[in-house]
Protein backbone atom coordinates (compact mmCIF):
# COMPACT_ATOMS: atom_id res chain seq x y z
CA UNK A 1 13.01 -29.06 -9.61
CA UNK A 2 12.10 -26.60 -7.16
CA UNK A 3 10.22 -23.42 -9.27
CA UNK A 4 11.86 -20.11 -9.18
CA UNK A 5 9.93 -17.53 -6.93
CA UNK A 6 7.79 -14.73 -8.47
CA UNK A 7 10.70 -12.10 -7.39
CA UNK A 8 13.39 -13.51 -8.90
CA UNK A 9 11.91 -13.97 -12.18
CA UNK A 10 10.75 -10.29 -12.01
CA UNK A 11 14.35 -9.49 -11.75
CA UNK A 12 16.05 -11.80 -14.30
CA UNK A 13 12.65 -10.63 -16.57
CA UNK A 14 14.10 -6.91 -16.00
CA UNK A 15 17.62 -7.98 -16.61
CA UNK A 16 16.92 -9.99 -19.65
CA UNK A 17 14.55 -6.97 -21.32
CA UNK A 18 17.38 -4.43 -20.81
CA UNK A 19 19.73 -7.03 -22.55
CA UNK A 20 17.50 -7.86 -24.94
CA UNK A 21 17.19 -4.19 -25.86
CA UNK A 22 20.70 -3.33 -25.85
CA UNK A 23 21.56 -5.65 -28.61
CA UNK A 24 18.61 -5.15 -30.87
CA UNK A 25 19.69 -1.38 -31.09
CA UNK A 26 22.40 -2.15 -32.67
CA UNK A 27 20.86 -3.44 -35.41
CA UNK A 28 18.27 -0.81 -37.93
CA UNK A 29 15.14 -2.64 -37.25
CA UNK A 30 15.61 -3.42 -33.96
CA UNK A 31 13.92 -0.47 -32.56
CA UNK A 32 11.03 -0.48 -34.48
CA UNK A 33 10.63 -4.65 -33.68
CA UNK A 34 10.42 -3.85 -30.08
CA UNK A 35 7.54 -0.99 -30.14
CA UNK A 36 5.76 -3.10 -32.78
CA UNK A 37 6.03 -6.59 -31.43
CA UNK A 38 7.41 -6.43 -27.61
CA UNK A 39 6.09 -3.40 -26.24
CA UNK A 40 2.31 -4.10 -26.63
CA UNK A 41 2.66 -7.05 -24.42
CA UNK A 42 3.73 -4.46 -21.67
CA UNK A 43 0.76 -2.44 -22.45
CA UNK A 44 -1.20 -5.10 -21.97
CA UNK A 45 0.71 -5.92 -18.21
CA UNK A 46 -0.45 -2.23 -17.65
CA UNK A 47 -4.25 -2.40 -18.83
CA UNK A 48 -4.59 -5.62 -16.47
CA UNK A 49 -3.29 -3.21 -13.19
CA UNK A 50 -5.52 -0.85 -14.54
CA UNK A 51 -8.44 -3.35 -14.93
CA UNK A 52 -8.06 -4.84 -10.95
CA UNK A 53 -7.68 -1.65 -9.22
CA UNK A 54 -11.75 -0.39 -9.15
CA UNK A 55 -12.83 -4.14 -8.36
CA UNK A 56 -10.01 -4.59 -5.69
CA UNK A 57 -11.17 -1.25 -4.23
CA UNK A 58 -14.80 -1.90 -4.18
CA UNK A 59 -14.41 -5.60 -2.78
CA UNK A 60 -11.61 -4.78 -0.30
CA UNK A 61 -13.00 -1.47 1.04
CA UNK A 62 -16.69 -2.97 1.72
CA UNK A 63 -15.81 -6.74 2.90
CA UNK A 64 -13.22 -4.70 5.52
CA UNK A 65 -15.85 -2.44 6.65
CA UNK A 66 -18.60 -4.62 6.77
CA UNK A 67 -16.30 -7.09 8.41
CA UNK A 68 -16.99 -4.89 11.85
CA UNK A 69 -20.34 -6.55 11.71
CA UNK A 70 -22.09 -3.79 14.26
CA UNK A 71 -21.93 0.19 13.82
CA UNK A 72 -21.42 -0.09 17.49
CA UNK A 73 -18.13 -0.86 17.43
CA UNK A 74 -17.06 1.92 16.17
CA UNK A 75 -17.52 3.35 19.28
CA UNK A 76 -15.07 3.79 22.03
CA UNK A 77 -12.50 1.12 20.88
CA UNK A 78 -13.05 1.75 16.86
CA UNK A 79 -12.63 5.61 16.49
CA UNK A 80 -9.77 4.96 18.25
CA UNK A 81 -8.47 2.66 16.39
CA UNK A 82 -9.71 3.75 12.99
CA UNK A 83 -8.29 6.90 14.25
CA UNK A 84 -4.93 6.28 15.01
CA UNK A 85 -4.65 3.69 11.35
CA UNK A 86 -5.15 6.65 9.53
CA UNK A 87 -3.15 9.29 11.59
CA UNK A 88 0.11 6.70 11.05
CA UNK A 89 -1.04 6.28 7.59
CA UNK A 90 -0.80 10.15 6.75
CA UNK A 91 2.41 10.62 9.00
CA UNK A 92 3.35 7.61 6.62
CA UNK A 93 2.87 9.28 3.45
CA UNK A 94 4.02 12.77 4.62
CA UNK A 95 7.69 10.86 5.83
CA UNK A 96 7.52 9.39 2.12
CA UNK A 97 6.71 13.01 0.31
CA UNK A 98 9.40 14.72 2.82
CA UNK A 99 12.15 12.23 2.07
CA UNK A 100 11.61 12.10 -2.04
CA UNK A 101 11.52 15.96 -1.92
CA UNK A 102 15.04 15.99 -0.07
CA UNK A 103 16.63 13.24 -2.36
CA UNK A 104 15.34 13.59 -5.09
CA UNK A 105 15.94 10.50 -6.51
CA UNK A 106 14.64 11.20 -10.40
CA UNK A 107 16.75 14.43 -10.66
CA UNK A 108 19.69 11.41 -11.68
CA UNK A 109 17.93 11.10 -14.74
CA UNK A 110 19.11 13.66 -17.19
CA UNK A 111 17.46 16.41 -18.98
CA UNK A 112 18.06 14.68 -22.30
CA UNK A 113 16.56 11.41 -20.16
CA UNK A 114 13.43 13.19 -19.54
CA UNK A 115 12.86 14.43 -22.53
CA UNK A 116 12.87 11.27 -23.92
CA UNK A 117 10.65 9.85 -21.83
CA UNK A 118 8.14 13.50 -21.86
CA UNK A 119 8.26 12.58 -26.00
CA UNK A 120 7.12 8.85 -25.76
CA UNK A 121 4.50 9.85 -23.76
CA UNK A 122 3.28 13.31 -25.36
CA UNK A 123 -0.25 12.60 -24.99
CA UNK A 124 -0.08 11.50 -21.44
CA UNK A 125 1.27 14.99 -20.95
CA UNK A 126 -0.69 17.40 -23.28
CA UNK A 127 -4.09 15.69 -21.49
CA UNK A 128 -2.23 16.57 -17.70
CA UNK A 129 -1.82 20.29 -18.72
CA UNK A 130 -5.47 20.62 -19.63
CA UNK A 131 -6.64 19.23 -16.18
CA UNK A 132 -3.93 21.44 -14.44
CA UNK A 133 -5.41 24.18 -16.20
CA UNK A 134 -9.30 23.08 -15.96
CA UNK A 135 -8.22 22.94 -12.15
CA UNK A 136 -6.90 26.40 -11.55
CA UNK A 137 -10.25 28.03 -12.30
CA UNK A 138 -12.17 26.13 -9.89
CA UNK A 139 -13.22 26.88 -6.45
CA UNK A 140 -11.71 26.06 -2.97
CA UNK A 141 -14.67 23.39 -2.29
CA UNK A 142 -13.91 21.77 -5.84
CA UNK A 143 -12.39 18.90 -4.76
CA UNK A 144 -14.93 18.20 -1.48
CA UNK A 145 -17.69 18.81 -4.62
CA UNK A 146 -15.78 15.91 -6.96
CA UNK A 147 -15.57 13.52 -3.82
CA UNK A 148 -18.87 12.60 -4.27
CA UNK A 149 -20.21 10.95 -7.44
CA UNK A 150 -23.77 11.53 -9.30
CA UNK A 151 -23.05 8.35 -11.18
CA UNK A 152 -20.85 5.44 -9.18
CA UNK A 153 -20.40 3.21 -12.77
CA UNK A 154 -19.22 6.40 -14.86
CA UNK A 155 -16.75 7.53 -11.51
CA UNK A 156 -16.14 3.15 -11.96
CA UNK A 157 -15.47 3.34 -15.67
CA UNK A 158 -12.25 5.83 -14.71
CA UNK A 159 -9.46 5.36 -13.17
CA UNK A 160 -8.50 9.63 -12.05
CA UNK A 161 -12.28 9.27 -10.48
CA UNK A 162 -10.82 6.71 -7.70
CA UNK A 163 -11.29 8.71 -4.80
CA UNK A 164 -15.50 8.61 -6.19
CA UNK A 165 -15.49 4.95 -5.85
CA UNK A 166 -13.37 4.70 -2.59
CA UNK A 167 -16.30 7.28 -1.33
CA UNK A 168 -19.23 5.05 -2.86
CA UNK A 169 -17.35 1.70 -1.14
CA UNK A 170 -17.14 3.36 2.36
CA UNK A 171 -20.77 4.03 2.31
CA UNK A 172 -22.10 1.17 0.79
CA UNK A 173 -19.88 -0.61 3.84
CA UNK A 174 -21.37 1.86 6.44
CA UNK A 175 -25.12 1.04 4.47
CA UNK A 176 -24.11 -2.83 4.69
CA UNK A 177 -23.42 -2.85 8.59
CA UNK A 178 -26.32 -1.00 9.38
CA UNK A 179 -29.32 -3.01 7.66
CA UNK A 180 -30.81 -5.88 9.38
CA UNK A 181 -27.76 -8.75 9.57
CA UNK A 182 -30.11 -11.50 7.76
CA UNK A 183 -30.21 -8.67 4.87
CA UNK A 184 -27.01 -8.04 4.82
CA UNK A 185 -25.76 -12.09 4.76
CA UNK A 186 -26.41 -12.66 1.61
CA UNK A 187 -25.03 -9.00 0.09
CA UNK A 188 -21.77 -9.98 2.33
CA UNK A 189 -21.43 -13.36 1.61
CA UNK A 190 -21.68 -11.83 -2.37
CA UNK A 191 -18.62 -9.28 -1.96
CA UNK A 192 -16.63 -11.99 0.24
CA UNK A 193 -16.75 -14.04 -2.48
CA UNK A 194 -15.79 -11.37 -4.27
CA UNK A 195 -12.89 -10.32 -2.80
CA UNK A 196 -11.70 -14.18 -3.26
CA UNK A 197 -12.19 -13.85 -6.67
CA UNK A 198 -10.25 -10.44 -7.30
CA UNK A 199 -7.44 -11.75 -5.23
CA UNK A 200 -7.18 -14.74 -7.15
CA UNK A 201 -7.07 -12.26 -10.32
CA UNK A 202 -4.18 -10.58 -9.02
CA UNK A 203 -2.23 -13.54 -8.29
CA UNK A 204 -2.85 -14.57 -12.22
CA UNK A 205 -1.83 -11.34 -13.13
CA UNK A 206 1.44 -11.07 -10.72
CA UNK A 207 2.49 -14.71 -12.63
CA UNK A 208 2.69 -12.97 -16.32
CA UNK A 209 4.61 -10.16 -14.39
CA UNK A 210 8.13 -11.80 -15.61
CA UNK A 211 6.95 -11.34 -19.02
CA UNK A 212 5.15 -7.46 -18.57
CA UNK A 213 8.30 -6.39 -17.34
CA UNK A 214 10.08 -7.61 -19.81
CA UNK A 215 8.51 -6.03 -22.09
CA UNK A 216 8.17 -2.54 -20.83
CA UNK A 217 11.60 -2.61 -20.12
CA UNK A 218 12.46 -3.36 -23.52
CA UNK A 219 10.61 -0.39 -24.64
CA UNK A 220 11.80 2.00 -22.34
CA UNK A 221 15.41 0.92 -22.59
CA UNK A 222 14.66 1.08 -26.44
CA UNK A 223 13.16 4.91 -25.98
CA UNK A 224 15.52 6.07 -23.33
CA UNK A 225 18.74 4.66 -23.78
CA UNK A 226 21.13 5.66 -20.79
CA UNK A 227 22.16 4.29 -17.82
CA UNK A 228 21.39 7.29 -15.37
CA UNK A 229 17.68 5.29 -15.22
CA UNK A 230 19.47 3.02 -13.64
CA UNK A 231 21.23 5.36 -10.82
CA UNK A 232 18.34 7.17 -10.48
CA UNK A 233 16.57 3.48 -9.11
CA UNK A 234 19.29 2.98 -7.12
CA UNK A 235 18.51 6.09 -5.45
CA UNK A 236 14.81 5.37 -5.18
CA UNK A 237 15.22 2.23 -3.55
CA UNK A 238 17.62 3.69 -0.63
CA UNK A 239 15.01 6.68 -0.58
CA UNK A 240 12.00 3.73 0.27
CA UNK A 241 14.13 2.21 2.38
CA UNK A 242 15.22 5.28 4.79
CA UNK A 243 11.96 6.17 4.89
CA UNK A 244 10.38 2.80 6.12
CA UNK A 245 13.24 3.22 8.84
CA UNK A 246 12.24 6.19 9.64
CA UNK A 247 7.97 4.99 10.43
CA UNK A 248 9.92 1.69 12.42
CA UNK A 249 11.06 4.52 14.54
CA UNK A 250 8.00 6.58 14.41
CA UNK A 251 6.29 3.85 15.86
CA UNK A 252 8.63 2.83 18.68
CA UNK A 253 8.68 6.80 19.72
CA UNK A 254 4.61 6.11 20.12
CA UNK A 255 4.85 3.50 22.12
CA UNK A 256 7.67 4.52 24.07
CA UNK A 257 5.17 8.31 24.63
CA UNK A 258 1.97 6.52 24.87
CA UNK A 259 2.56 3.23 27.00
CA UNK A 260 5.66 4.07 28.89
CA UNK A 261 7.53 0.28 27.38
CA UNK A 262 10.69 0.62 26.29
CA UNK A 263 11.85 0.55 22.97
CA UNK A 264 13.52 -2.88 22.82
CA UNK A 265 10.13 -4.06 24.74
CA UNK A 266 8.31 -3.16 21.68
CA UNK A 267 10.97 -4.73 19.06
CA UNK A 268 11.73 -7.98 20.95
CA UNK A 269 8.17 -8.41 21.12
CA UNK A 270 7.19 -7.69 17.57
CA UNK A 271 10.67 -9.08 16.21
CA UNK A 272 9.11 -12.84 15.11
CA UNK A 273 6.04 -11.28 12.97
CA UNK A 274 8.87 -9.17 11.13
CA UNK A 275 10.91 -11.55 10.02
CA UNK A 276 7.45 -13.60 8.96
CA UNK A 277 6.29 -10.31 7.23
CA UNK A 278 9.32 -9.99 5.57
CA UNK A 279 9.56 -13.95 4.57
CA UNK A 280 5.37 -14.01 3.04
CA UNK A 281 4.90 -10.53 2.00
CA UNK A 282 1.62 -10.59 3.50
CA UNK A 283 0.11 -8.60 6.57
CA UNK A 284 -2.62 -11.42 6.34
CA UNK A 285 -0.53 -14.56 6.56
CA UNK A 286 1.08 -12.93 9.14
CA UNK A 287 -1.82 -11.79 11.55
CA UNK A 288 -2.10 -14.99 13.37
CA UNK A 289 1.49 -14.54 14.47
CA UNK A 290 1.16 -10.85 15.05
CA UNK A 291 -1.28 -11.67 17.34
CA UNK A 292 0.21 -13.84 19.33
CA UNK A 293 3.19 -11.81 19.38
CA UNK A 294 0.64 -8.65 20.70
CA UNK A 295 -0.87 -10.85 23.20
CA UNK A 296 1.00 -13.09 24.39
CA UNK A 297 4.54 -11.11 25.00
CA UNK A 298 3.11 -7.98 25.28
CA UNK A 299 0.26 -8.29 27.82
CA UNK A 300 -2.46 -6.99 25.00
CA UNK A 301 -6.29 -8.37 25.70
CA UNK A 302 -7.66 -11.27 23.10
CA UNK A 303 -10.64 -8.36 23.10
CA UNK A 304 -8.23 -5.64 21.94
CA UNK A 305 -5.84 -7.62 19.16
CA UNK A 306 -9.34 -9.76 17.94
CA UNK A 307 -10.68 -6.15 16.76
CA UNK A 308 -7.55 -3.87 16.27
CA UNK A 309 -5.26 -6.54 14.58
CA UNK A 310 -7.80 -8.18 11.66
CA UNK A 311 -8.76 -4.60 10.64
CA UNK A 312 -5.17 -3.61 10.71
CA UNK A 313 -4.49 -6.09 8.36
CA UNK A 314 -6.73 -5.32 5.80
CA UNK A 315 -6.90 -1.23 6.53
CA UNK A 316 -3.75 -0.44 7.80
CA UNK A 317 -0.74 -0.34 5.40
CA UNK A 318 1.74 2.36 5.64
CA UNK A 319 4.44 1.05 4.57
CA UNK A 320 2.71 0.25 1.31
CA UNK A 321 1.40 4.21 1.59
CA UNK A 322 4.89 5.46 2.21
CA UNK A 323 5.83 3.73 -0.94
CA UNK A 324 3.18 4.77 -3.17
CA UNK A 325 4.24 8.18 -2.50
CA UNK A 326 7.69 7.97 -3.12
CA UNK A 327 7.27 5.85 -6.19
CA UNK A 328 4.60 8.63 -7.04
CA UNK A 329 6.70 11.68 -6.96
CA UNK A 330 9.64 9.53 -8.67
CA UNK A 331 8.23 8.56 -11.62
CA UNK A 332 7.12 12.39 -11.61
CA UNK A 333 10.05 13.43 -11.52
CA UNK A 334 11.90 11.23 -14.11
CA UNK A 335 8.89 12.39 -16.59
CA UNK A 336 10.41 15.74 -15.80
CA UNK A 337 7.12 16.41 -13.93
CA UNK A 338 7.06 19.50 -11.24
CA UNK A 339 3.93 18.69 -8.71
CA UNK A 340 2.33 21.14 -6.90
CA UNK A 341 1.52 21.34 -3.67
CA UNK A 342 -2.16 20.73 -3.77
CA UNK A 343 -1.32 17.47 -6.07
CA UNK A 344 0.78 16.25 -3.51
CA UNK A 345 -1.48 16.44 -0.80
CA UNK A 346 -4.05 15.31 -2.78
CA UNK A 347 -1.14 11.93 -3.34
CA UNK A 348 -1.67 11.86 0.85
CA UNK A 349 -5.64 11.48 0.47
CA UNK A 350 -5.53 9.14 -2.35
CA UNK A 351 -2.89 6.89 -0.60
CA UNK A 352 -4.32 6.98 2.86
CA UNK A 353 -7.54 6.39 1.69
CA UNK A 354 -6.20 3.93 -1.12
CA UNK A 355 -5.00 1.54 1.92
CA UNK A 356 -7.89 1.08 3.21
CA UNK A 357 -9.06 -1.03 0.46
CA UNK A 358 -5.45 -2.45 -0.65
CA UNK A 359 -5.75 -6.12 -0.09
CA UNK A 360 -3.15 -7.63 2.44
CA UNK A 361 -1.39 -10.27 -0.33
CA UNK A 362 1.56 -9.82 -2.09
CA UNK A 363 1.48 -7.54 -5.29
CA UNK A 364 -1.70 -5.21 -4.39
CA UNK A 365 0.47 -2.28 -3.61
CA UNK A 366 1.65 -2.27 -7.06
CA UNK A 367 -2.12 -2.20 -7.83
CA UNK A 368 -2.97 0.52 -5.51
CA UNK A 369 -0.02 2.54 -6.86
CA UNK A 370 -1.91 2.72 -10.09
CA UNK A 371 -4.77 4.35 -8.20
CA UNK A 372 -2.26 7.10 -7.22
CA UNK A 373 -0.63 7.76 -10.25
CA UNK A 374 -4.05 7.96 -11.87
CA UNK A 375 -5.06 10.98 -9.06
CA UNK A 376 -2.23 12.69 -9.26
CA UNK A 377 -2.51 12.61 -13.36
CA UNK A 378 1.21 10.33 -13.43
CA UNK A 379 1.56 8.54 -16.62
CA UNK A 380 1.16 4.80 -15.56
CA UNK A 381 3.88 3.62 -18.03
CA UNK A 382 6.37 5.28 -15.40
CA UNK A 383 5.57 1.35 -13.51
CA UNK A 384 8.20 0.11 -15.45
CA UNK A 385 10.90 2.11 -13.51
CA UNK A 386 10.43 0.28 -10.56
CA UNK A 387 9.15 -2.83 -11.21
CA UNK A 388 12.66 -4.45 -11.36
CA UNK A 389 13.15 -3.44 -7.83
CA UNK A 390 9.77 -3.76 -6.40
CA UNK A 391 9.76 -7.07 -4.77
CA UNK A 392 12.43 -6.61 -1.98
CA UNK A 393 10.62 -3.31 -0.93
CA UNK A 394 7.40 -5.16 -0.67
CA UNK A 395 9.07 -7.44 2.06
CA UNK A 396 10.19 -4.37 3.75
CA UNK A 397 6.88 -2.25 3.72
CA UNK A 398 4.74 -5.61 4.53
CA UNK A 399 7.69 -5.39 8.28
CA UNK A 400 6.79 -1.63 8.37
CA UNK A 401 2.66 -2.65 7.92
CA UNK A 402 2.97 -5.48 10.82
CA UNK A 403 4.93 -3.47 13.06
CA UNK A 404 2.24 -0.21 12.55
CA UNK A 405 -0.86 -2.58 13.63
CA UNK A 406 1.13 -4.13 16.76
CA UNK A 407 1.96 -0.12 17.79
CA UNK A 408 -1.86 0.65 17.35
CA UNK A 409 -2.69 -2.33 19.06
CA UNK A 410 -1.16 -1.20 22.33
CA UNK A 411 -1.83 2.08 21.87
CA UNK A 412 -5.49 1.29 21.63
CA UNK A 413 -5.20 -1.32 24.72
CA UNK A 414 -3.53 1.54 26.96
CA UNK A 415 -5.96 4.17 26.42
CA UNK A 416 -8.98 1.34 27.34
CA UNK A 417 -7.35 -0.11 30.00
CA UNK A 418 -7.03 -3.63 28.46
CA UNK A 419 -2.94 -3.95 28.70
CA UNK A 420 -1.20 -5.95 31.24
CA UNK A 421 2.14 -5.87 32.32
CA UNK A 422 5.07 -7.11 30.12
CA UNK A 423 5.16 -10.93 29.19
CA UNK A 424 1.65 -11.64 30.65
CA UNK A 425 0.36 -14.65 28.68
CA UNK A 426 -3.03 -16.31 27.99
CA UNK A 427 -5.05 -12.90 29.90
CA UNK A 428 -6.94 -14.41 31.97
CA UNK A 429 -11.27 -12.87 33.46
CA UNK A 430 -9.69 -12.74 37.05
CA UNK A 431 -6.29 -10.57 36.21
CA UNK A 432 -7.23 -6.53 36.64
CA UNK A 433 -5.18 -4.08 34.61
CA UNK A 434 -2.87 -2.35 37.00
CA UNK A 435 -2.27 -4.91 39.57
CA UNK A 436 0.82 -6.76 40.10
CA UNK A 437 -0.69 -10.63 40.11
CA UNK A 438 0.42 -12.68 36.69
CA UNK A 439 -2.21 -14.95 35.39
CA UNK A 440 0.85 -17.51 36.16
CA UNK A 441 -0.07 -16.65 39.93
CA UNK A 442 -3.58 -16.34 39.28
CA UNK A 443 -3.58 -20.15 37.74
CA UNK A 444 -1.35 -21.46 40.59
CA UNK A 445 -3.91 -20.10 43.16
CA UNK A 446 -6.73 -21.73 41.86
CA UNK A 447 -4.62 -25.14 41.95
């Protein structure tokens, strides 16, 4: 008997904790069984998110970096490129704070709602005043000050200090890359391994999510009983969703500006590593498709999708940014939460920079979201809201991801001069940019 994916048991594992909740409170005890005996196991699903996200940081963010094996690339081609991943990813997570601010989406929850939810989690909030308030009396060079750490393993030991250790892993990359490449094997090799490891981790985790979400949904049901959660999800899901549709057509105005193709060029082209992306979930599984897609039927050079596409995929993920930040601001707002400014811009650091290191497999964004939440001072519980819907939006932002690095990709080719003509296959040494010869005629000639 064929086994029932991960998604679908996420779902029925949300459907059967509401149930489950729904007729124990109608019994006296029932209430108290579920925060005594079902509830801890969610805790537990929590604490494990919690536990991957500095390790899946540190081994994602240096084995990408030091991946670009020579500082020298990061020259002509790589600011570019590094450039233009994290301009998307910012315009990403600035569509995603724009459209949550217009819809709202945890407003549906009401007052009474809230309050519920404020009370379970009093001492999340009291401790979120106190750093609102320790924050108001420092300076304007505070948070440049707190970006870099005295001490990486206390910044390591917690989770609010995340932007520390994404600082520490970009310069321990940087450190990596420069050193003598016989020094550097064995360090490499180490963190490659690593990264195996931590993926591997997550996948064990994402199996016992059934069960975690089960039981936080239990609780919460249990704690907040009323079906405007429910709405209010609704709502969220349709907010994700117009705003991935929105970056699809951020990215086609790009590459419509930027390489003069036409917008049904760019889609027709890309269309194959969609539907992949939206099959696997993963920006990795799909890269060897993406870039044959990229260079085959849209006239990119090997050189350009062998360097732009790889990081892409392990740097580049705005949909999964554009999420976080919706899904940030949401749970804020169903905790009855009012974010400042300066907190949400400080969401757009910690997600763009939170990318870079968010491994290209199914589940990590959920993992990186924790990162976010922790900046921004978001009770972590709030996970539970969204879970039940999670897995259908992480096909759609893994599209949005794939479809970013194939719009950088020919961005990136058309400002070096390394893009053919449309539908130009196999580029081959003796077809020059700009000229009207196919390598079709090219080969033929030589026959």
């Amino acid at each position: 008997m064929k086994k029932l994916a991960l998604h679908w048991q996420i779902l029925l594992g949300m459907a059967a904790g509401v149930i489950f909740a729904l007729i124990l409170t109608n019994f006296t005890w029932g209430a108290d069984f579920i925060d005594d005996w079902i509830k801890p196991f969610g805790n537990i699903f929590i604490s494990a998110l919690k536990l991957i996200a500095v390790p899946l940081i540190l081994a994602s963010l240096i084995k990408g970096i030091s991946d670009l094996k020579d500082i020298s690339k990061l020259s002509k081609m790589g600011y570019r490129t590094i450039g233009a991943y994290i301009f998307t990813t910012i315009v990403a997570v600035s569509i995603g704070l724009l459209m949550v601010n217009l819809v709202k989406p945890g407003n549906a929850i009401s007052a009474e709602t809230q309050q519920d939810l404020i009370s379970s989690y009093e001492g999340d909030a009291s401790g979120i005043k106190a750093d609102a308030d320790k924050q108001r009396e420092t300076g304007p060079l505070q948070a440049l000050e707190d970006l870099v750490p005295d001490n990486i393993f206390a910044a390591a030991g917690d989770n609010a200090n995340m932007l520390q250790v994404i600082f520490f892993a970009i310069f321990f990359g940087i450190g990596l890359i420069l050193i003598p490449e016989k020094t550097a094997k064995p360090v490499k090799e180490f963190f490659d391994g690593f990264n195996e490891v931590i993926l591997k981790m997550i996948d064990i985790i994402m199996l016992t999510a059934p069960y975690g979400v089960f039981a936080l949904l239990a609780a919460l049901v249990v704690e907040s009983p009323s079906t405007d959660l429910f709405a209010a999800l609704a709502l969220y899901g349709g907010t994700v969703l117009l705003g991935l549709a929105l970056m699809i057509g951020f990215y086609i105005l790009l590459v419509w500006v930027v390489t003069k193709n036409k917008p049904t060029f760019f889609m027709n082209g890309i269309a194959p590593a969609q539907l992949l992306a939206f099959s696997t979930s993963s920006s990795a599984a799909t890269l060897p498709v993406t870039m044959e897609r990229v260079e085959e039927h849209m006239g990119v050079h090997s050189e350009v999708t062998s360097f732009v596409l790889p990081i892409g995929a392990t740097i580049n993920m705005d949909g999964t940014s554009l999420y976080q930040a919706v899904a940030a601001v949401f749970i804020a707002q169903a905790f009855g939460m009012d974010l400042s400014i300066a907190t949400q811009l400080g969401i757009i650091a910690t997600a763009t920079l939170a990318s870079i290191g968010s491994a290209a497999v199914p589940g990590a964004g959920m993992v990186m979201l924790v990162i976010v939440l922790a900046q921004a001072g978001i009770p972590e519980a709030g996970l539970a809201l969204i879970f039940a819907v999670d897995r259908p939006l992480d096909m759609c932002r893994t599209m949005v991801n794939v479809t970013g690095d194939a719009a950088v990709s020919l961005m990136v080719a058309k400002s070096v001069d390394k893009m053919g003509p449309p539908n130009v296959k196999n580029w081959d040494d003796d077809y020059h940019p700009g000229g009207e010869t196919t390598v079709k005629e090219v080969k033929e000639e030589k026959a």
